[in-house]
Protein backbone atom coordinates (compact mmCIF):
# COMPACT_ATOMS: atom_id res chain seq x y z
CA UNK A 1 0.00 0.00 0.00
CA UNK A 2 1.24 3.83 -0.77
CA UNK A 3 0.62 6.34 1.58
CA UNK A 4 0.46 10.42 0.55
CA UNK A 5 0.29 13.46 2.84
CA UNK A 6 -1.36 16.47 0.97
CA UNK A 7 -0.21 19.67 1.32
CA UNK A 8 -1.94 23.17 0.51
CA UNK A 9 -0.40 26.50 1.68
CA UNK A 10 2.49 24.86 3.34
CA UNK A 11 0.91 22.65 5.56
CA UNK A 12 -0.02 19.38 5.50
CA UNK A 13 -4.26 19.06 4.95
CA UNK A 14 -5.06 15.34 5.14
CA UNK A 15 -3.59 12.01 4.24
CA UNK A 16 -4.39 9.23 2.29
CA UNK A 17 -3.98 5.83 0.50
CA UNK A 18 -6.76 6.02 -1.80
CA UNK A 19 -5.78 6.91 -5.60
CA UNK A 20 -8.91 7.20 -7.87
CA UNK A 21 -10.04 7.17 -11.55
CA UNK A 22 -12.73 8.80 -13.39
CA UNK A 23 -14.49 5.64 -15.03
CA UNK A 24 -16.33 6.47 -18.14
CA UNK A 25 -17.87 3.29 -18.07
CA UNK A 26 -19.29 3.56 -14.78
CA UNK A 27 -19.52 7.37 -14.36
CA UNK A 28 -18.18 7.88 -11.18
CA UNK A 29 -14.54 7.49 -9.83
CA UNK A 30 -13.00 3.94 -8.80
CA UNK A 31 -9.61 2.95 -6.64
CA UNK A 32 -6.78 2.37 -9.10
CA UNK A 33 -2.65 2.08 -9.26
CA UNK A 34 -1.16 5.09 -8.76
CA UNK A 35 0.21 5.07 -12.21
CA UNK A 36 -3.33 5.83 -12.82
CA UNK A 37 -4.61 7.64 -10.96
CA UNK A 38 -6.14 11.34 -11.65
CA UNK A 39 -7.26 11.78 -8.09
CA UNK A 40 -6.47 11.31 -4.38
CA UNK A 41 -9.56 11.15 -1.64
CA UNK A 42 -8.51 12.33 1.40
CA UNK A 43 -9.08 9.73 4.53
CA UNK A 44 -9.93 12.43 6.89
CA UNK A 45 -12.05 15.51 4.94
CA UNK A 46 -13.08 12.92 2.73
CA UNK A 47 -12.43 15.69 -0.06
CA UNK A 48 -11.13 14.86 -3.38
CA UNK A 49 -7.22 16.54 -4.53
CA UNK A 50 -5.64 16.69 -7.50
CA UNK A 51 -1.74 17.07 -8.06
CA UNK A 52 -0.02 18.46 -11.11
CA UNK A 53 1.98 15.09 -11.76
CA UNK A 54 -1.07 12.80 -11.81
CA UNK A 55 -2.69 11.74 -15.06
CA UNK A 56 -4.64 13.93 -17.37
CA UNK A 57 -8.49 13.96 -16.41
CA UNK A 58 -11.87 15.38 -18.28
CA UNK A 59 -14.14 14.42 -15.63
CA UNK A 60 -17.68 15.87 -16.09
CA UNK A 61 -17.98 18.09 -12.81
CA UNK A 62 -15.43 16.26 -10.30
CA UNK A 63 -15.15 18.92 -7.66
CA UNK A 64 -11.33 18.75 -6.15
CA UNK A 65 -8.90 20.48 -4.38
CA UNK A 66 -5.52 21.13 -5.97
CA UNK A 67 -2.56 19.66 -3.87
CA UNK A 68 0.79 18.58 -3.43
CA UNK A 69 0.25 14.97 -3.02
CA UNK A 70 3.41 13.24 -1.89
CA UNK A 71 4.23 10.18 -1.14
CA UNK A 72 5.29 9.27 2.58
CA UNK A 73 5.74 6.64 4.73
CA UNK A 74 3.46 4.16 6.58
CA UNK A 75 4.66 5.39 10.11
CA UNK A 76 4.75 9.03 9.05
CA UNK A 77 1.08 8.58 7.89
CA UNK A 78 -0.04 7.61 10.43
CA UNK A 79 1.73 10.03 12.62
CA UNK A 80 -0.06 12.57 10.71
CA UNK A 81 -3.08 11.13 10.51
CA UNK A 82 -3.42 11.02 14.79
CA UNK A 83 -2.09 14.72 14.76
CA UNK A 84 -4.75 15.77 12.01
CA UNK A 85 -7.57 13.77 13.58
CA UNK A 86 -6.51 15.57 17.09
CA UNK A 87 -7.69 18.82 15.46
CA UNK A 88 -3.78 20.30 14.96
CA UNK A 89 -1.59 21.87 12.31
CA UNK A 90 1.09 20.73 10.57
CA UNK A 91 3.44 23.00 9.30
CA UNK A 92 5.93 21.66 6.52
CA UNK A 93 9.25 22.29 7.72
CA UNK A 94 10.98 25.05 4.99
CA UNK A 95 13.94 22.65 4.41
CA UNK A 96 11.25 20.20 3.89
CA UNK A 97 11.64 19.38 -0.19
CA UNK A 98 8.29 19.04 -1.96
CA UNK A 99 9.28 16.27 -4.36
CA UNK A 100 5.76 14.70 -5.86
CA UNK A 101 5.66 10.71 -6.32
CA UNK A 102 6.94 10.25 -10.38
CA UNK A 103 4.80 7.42 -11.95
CA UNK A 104 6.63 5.36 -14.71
CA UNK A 105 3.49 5.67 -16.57
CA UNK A 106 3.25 8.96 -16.26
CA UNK A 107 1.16 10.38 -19.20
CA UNK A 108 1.76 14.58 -20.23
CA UNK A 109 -1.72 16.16 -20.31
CA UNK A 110 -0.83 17.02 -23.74
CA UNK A 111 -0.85 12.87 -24.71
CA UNK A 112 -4.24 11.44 -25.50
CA UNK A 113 -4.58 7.50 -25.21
CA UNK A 114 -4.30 5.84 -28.56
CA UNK A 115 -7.67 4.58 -30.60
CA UNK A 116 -8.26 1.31 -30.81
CA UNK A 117 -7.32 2.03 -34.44
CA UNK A 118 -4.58 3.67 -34.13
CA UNK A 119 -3.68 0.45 -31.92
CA UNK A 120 -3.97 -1.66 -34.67
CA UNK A 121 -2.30 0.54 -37.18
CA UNK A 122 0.97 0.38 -35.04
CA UNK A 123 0.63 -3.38 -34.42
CA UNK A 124 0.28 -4.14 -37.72
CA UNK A 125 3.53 -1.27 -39.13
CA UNK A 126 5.42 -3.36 -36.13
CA UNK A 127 4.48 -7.36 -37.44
CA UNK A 128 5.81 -5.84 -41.00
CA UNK A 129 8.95 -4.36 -39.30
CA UNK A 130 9.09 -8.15 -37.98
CA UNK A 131 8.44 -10.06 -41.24
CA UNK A 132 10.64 -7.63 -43.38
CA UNK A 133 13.40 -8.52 -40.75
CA UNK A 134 12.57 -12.33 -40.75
CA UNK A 135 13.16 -12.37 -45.08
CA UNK A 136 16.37 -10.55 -44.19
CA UNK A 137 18.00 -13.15 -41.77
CA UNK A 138 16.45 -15.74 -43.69
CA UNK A 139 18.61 -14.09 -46.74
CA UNK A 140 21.66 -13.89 -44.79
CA UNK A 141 21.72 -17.47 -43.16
CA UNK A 142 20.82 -18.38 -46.60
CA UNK A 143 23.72 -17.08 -47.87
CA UNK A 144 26.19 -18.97 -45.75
């Protein structure tokens, strides 16, 4: 499990371990990987947040917060959860770096996810890049 503090105006908001989705199919958001995910719900407001580095979303009406969402430890979450839930502020530290969690699938809002289509088109370009270099060793252990 990943844990996240969230952070708005220097101090830390809420916590959480709950990235979400906005699923077309079922209109409303869903848990996912964090390599997916568009959203974080926050365990204590219960509100939803939204950090630059997360996935690119066109969610009809999704009302959220913008954040830094970064990852943290288990111990440190709950730490801050029990200091939160106490009613108290957190202040980040200034030497405190605000590095955001990096997902390897990290998509740029500017990307748009491929057509099924456009899937096939590049499936089929790569089995001719395959066949063409198939004839070719064929030719050349052919040859010897």
């Amino acid at each position: 499990m990943r844990y996240f503090k969230i952070i708005q105006n220097k101090k830390v908001v809420d916590v959480s371990f709950a990235p979400l989705r906005w699923s077309e199919k079922y209109f409303q958001m869903v848990g996912c990987d964090i390599e997916r995910a568009q959203f974080v719900q926050g365990y204590i407001t219960g509100k939803t947040f939204r950090d630059g580095w997360m996935r690119h979303t066109e969610a009809p009406d999704v009302l959220y917060d913008g954040a830094d969402v970064i990852e943290t430890t288990g111990i440190e979450f709950n730490d801050l959860y029990e200091t939160l839930h106490g009613g108290e502020e957190i202040e980040v530290e200034p030497d405190e770096p605000l590095i955001p969690v990096v997902p390897e699938a990290h998509i740029e809002e500017t990307e748009k996810p491929m057509s099924v289509s456009e899937m096939r088109q590049v499936i089929q370009d790569q089995q001719q890049q395959i066949d063409a270099l198939k004839e070719m060793i064929e030719h050349v252990v052919a040859g010897k």
